[in-house]
C-alpha atoms as a PDB file:
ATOM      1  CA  UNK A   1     -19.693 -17.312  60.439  1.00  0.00           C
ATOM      2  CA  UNK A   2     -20.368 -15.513  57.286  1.00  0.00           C
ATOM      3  CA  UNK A   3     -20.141 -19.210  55.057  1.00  0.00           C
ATOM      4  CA  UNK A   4     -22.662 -20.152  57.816  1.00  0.00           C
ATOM      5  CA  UNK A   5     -25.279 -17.437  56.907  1.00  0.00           C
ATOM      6  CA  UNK A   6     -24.879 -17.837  53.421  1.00  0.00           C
ATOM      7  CA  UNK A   7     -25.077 -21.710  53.148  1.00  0.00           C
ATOM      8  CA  UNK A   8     -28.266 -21.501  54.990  1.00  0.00           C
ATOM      9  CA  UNK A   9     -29.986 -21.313  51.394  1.00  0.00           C
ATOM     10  CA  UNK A  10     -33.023 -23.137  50.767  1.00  0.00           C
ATOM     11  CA  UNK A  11     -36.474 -23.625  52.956  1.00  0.00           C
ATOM     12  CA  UNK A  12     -37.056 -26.303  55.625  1.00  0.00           C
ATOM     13  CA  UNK A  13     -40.096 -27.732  54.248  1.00  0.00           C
ATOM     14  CA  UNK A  14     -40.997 -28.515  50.738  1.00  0.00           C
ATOM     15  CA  UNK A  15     -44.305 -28.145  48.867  1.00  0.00           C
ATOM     16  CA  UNK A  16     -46.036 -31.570  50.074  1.00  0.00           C
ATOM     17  CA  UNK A  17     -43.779 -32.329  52.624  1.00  0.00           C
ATOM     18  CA  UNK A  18     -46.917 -32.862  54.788  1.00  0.00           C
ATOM     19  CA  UNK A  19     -47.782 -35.815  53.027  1.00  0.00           C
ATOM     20  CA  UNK A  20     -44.056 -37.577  52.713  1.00  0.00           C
ATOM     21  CA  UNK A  21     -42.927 -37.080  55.970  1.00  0.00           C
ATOM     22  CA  UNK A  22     -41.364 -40.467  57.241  1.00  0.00           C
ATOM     23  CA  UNK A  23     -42.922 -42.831  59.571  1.00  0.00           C
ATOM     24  CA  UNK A  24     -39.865 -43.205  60.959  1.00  0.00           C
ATOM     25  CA  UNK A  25     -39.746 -42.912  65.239  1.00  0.00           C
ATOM     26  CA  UNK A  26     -38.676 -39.397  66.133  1.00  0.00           C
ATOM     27  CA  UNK A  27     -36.128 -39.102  68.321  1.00  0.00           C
ATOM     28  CA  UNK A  28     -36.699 -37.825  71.947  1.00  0.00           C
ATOM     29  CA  UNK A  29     -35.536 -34.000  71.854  1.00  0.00           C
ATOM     30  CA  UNK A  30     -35.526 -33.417  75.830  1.00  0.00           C
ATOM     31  CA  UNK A  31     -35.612 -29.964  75.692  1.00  0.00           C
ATOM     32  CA  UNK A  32     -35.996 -27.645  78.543  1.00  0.00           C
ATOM     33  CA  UNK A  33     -38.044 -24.499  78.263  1.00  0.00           C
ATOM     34  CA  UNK A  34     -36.206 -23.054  81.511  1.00  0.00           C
ATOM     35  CA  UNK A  35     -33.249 -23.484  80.869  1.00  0.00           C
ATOM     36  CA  UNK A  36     -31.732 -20.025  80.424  1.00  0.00           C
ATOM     37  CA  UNK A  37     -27.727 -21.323  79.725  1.00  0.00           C
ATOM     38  CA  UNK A  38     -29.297 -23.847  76.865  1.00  0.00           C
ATOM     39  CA  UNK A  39     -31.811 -20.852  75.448  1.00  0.00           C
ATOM     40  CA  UNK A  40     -28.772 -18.658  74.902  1.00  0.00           C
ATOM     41  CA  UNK A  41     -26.411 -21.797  73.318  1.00  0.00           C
ATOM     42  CA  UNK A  42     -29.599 -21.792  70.870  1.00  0.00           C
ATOM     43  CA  UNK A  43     -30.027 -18.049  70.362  1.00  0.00           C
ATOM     44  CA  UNK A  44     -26.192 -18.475  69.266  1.00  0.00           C
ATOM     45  CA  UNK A  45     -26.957 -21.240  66.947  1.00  0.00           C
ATOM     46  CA  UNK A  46     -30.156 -19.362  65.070  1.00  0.00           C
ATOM     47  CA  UNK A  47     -27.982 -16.749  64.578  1.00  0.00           C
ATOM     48  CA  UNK A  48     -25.179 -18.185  63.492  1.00  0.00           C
ATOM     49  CA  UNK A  49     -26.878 -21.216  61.451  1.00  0.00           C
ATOM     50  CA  UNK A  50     -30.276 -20.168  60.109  1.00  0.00           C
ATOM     51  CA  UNK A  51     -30.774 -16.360  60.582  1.00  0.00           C
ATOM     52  CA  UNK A  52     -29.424 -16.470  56.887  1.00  0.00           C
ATOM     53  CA  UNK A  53     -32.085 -17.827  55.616  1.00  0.00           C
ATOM     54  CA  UNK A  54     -34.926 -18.038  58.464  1.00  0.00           C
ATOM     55  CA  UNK A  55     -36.469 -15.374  59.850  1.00  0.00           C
ATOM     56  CA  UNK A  56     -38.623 -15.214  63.206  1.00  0.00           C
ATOM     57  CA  UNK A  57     -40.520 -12.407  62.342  1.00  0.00           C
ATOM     58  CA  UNK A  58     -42.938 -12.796  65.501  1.00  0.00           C
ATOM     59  CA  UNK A  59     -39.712 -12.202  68.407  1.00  0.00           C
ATOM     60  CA  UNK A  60     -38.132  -8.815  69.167  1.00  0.00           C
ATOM     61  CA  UNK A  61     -34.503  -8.737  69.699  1.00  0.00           C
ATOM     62  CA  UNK A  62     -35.116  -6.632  72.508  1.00  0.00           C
ATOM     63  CA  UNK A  63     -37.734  -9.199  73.806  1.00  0.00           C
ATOM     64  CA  UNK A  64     -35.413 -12.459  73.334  1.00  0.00           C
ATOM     65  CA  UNK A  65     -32.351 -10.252  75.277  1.00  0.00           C
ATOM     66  CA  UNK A  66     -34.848  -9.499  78.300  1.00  0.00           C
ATOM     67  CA  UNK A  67     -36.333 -12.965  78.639  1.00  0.00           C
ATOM     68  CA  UNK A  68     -32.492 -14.802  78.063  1.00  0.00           C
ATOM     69  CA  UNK A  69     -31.555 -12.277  80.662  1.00  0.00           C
ATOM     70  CA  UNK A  70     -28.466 -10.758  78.503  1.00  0.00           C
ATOM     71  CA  UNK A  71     -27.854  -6.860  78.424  1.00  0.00           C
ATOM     72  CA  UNK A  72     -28.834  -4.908  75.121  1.00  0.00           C
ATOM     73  CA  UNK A  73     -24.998  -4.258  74.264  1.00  0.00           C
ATOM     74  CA  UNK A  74     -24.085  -7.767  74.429  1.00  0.00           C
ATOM     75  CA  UNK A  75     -26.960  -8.701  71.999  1.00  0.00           C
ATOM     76  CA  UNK A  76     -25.843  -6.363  69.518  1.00  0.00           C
ATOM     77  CA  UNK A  77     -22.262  -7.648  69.686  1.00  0.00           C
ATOM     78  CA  UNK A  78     -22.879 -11.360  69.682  1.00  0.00           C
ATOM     79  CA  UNK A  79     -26.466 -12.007  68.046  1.00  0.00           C
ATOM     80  CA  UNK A  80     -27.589  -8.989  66.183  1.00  0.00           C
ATOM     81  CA  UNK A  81     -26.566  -9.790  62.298  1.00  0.00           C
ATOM     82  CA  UNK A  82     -29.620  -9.159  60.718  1.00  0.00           C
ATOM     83  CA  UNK A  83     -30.927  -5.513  62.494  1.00  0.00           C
ATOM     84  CA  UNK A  84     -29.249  -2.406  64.016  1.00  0.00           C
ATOM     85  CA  UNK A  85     -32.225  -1.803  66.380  1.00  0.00           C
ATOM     86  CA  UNK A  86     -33.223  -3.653  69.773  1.00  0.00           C
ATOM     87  CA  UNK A  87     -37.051  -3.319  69.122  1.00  0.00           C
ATOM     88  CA  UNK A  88     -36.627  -4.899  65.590  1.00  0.00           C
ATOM     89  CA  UNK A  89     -38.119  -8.879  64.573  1.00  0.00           C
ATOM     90  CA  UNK A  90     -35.358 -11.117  63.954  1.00  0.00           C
ATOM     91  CA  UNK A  91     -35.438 -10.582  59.812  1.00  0.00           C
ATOM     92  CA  UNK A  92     -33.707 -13.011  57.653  1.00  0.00           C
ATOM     93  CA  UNK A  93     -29.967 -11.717  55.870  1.00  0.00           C
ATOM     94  CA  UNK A  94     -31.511 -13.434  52.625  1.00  0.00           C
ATOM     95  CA  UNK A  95     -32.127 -11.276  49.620  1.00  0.00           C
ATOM     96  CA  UNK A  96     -35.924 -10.724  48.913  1.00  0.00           C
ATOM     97  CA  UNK A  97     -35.121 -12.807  45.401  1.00  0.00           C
ATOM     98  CA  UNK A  98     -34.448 -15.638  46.923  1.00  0.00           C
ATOM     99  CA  UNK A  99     -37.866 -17.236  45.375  1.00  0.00           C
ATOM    100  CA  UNK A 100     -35.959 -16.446  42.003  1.00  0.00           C
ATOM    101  CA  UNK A 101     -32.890 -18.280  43.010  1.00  0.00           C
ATOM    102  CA  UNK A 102     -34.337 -21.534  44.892  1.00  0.00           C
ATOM    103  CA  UNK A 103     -38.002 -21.380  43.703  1.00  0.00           C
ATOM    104  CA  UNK A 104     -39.737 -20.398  47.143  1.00  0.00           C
ATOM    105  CA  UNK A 105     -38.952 -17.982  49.384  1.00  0.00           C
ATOM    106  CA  UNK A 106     -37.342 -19.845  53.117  1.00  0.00           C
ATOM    107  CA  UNK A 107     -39.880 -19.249  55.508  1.00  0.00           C
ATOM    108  CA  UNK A 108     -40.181 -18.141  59.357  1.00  0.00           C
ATOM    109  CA  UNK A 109     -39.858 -20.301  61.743  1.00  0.00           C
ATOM    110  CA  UNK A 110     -41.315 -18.146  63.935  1.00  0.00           C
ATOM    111  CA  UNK A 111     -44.019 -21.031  64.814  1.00  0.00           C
ATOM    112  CA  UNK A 112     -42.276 -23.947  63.492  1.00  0.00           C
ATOM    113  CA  UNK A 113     -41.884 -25.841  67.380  1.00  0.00           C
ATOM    114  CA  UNK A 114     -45.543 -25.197  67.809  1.00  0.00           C
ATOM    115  CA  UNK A 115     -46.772 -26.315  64.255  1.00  0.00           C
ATOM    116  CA  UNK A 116     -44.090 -29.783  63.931  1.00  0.00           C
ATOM    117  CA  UNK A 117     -43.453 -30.387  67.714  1.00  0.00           C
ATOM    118  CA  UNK A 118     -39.523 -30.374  69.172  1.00  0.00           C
ATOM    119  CA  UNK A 119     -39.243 -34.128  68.711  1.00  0.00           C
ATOM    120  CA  UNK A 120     -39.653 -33.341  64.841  1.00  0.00           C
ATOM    121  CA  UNK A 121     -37.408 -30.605  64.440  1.00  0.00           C
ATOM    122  CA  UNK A 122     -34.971 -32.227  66.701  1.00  0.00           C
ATOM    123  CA  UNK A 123     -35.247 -35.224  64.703  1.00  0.00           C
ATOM    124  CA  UNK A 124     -35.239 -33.631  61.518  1.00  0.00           C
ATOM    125  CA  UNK A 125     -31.767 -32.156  62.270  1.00  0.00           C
ATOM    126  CA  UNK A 126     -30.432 -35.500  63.292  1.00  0.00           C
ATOM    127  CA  UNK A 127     -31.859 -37.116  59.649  1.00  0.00           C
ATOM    128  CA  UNK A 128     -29.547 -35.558  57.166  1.00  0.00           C
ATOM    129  CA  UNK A 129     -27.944 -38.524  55.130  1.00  0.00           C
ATOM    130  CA  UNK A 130     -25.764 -38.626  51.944  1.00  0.00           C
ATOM    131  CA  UNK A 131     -27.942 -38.474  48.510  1.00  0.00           C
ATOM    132  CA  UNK A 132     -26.056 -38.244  45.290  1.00  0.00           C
ATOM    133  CA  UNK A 133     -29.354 -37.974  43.589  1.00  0.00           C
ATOM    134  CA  UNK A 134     -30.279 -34.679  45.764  1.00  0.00           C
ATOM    135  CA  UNK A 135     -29.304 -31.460  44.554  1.00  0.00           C
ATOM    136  CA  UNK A 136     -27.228 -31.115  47.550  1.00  0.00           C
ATOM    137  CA  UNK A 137     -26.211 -34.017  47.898  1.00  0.00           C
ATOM    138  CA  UNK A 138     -28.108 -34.895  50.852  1.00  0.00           C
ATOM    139  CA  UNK A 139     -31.630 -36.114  51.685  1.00  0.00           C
ATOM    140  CA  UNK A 140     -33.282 -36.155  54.843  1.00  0.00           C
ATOM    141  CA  UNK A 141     -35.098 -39.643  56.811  1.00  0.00           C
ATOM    142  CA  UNK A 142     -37.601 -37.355  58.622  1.00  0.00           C
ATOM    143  CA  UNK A 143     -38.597 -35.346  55.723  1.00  0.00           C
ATOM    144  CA  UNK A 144     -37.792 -37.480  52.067  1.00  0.00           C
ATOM    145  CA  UNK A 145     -36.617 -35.037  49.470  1.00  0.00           C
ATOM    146  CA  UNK A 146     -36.727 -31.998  51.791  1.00  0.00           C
ATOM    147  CA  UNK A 147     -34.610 -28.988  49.571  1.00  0.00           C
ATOM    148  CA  UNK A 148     -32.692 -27.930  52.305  1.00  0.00           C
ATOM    149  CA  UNK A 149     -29.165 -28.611  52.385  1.00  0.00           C
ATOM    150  CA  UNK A 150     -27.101 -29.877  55.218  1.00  0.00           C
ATOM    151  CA  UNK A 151     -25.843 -26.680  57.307  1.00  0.00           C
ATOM    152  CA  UNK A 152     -24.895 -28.813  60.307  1.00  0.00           C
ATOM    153  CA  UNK A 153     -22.325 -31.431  58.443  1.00  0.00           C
ATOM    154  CA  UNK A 154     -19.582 -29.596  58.984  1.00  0.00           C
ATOM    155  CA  UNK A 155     -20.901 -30.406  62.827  1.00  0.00           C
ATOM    156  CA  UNK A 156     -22.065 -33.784  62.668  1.00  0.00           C
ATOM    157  CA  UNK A 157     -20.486 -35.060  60.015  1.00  0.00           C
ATOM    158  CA  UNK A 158     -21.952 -37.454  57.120  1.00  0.00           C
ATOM    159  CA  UNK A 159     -24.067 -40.183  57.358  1.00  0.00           C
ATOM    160  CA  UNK A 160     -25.440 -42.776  55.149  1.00  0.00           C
ATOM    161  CA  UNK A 161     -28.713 -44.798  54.903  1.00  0.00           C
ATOM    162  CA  UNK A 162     -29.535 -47.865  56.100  1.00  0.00           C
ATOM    163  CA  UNK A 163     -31.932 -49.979  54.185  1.00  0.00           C
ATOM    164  CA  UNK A 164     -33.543 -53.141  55.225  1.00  0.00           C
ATOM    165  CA  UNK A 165     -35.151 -55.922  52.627  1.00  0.00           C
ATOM    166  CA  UNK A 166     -38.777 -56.060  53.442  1.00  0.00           C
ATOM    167  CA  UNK A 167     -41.827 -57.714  51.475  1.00  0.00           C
ATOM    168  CA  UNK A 168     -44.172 -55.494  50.166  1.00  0.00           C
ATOM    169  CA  UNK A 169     -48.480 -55.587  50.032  1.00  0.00           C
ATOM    170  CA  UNK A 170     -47.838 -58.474  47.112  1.00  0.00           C
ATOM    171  CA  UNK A 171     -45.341 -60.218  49.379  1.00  0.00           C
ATOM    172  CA  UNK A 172     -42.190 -58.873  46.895  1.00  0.00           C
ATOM    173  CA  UNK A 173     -39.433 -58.140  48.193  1.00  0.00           C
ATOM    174  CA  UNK A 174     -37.671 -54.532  48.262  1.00  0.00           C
ATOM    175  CA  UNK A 175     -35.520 -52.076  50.162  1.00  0.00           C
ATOM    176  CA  UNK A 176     -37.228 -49.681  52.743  1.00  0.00           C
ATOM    177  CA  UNK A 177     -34.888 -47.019  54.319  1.00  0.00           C
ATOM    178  CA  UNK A 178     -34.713 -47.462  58.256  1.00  0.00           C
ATOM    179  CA  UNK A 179     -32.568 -45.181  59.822  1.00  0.00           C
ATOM    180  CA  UNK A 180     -29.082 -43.891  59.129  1.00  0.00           C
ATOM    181  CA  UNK A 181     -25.448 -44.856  60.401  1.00  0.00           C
ATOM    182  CA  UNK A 182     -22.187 -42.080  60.766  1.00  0.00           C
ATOM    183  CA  UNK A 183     -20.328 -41.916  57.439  1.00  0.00           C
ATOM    184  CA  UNK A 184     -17.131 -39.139  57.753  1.00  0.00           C
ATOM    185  CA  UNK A 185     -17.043 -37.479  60.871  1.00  0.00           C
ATOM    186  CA  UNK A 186     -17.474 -33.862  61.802  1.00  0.00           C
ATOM    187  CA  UNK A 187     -15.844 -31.416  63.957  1.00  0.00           C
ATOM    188  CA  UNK A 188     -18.106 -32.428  67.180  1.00  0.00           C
ATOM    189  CA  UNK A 189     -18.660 -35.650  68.913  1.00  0.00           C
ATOM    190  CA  UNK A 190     -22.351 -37.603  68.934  1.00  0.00           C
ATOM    191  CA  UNK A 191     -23.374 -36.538  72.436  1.00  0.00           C
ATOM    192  CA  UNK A 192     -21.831 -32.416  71.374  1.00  0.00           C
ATOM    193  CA  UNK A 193     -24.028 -32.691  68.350  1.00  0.00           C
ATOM    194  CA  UNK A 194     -27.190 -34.159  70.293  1.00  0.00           C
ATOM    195  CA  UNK A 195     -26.528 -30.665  72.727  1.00  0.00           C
ATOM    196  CA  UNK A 196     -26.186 -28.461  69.791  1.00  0.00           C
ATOM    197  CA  UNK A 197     -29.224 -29.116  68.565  1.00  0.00           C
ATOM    198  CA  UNK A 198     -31.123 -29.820  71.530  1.00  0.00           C
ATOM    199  CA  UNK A 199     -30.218 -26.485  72.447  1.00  0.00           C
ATOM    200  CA  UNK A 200     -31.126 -24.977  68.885  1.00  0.00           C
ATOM    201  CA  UNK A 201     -34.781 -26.815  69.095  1.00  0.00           C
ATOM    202  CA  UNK A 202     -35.080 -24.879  72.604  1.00  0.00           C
ATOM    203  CA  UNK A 203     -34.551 -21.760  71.411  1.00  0.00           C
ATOM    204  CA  UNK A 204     -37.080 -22.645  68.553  1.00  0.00           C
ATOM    205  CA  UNK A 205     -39.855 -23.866  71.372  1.00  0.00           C
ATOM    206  CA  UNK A 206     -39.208 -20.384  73.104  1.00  0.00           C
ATOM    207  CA  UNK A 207     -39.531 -18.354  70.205  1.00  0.00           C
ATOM    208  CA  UNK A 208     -42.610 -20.014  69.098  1.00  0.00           C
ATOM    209  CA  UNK A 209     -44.360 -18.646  72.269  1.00  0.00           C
ATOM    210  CA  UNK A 210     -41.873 -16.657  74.682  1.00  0.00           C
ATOM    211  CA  UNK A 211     -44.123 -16.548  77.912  1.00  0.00           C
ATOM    212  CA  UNK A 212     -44.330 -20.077  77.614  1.00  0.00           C
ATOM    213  CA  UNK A 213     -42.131 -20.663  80.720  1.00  0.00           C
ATOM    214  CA  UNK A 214     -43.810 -18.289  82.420  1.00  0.00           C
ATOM    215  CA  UNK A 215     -47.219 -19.255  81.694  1.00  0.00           C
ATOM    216  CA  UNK A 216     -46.191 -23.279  82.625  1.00  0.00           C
ATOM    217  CA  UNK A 217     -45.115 -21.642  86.223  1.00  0.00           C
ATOM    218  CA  UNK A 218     -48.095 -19.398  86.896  1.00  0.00           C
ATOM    219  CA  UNK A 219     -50.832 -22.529  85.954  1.00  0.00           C
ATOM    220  CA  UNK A 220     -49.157 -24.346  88.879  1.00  0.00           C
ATOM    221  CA  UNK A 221     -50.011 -21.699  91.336  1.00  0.00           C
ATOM    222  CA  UNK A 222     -53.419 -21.140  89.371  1.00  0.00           C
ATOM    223  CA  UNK A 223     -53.951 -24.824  89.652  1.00  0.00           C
ATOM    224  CA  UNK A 224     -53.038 -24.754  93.622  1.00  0.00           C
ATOM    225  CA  UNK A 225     -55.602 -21.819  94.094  1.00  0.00           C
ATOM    226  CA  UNK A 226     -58.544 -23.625  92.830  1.00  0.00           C
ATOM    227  CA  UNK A 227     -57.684 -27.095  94.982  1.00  0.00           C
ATOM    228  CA  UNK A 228     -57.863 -24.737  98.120  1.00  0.00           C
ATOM    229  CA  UNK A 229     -60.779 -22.878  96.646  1.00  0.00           C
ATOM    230  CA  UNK A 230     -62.436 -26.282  96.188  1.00  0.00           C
ATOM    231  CA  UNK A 231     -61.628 -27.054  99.605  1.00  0.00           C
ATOM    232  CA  UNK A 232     -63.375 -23.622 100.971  1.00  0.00           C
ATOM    233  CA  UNK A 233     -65.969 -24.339  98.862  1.00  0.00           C
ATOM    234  CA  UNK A 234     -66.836 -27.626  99.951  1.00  0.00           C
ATOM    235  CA  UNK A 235     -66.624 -26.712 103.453  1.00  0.00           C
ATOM    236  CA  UNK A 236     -68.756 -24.111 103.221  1.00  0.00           C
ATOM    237  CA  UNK A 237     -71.607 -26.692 100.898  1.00  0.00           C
ATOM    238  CA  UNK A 238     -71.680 -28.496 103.897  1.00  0.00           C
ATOM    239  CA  UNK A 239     -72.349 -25.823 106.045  1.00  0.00           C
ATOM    240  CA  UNK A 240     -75.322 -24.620 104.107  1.00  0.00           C
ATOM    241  CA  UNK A 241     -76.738 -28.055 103.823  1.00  0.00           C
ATOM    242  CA  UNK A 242     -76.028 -29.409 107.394  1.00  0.00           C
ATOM    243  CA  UNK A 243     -79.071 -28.999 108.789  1.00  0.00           C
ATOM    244  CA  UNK A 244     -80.621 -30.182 105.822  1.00  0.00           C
ATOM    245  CA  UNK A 245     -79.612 -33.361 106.200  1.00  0.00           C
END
């Protein structure tokens, strides 16, 4: 767990990343906001995978244990590594020099399912290819050149790129990357992977807004209210105006 923490090293998005992100598809994530079993596989993953690094300074440990329905005691055995204290954020275990070590501090991904969207994170975790030219080896088809390295490989395994011959604007030919295809294995199989993270990327969409499921429940009784309000309404606007007309 502790290789986990530690290997999580380096930020998820790159100065300019905004403006060499791939026009690649993004893959469907199919995440599901109420699903409490899948929000506490994810919690597990953060904590394991990216609390190392990533902080989510804007969620309470005490908050995330009430709303994944877990007791405090089994938080602070299973998912506190970062904080002795319930009513603590969720800090990151890096060192406050990591800007010295990797030349920018890794940043919170507090917000990062509202800001890039869980297709895009779910993606971006599928991406990682092999990239001898990268400084860790890797590079990522969602996000070229992105500087973090790939935490997940032991999990998915490698993969390689797949380029395609393609004419460019002055009909010449050259090679565009397309997609990726499975190198070396890893320890889980495709459809385990596509859970792991699909789970992760939930846990990321909660903590980017945690009454999210519970505001998505209430506007369908708000929404209810006003149809019958309407209907009282109108009812009533032709009761005023019957003799009217």
């Amino acid at each position: 767990m502790l290789k986990h923490l530690l290997l999580t090293v380096v930020v998820l998005l790159p100065a300019g990343a905004m403006a060499q992100e791939s026009e690649i598809p993004l893959l469907h994530a199919g995440t599901d906001i109420n699903n409490i079993d899948s929000l506490q596989r994810g919690a597990r993953n953060f904590m394991n995978y990216c609390s190392g690094c990533h902080s989510l300074k804007y969620l309470r440990y005490n908050r995330m244990a009430q709303d994944l329905k877990m007791t405090e005691p089994e938080l602070a055995a299973n998912l506190m590594f970062t904080s002795s204290k319930a009513v603590d954020t969720i800090n990151s275990a890096m060192p406050s020099d990591a800007e010295t070590w990797f030349g920018k501090q890794p940043p919170d991904l507090s917000l990062i399912a509202r800001s890039k969207g869980v297709d895009y994170l779910y993606s971006f975790l599928h991406g990682f290819y092999a990239d001898k030219t990268r400084i860790w080896g890797v590079n990522n088809l969602y996000l070229p050149n992105a500087a973090m390295p790939h935490v997940l490989e032991d999990r998915q395994g490698l993969q390689k790129p797949v380029f395609k011959n393609e004419p460019d604007d002055h009909g010449s030919a050259r090679m565009v990357l397309v997609g990726v295809d499975a190198m070396t294995p890893g320890a889980m199989k495709p459809e385990e992977y596509d859970q792991f993270v699909r789970d992760t990327v939930n846990f990321l969409d909660y903590a980017g807004e945690p009454v999210k499921a519970k505001r998505q429940s209430m506007g369908i009784f708000v929404t209810l209210f006003l149809l019958v309000f309407l209907a009282f309404a109108y009812l009533l606007k032709k009761e005023y105006w019957k003799d009217v007309h």
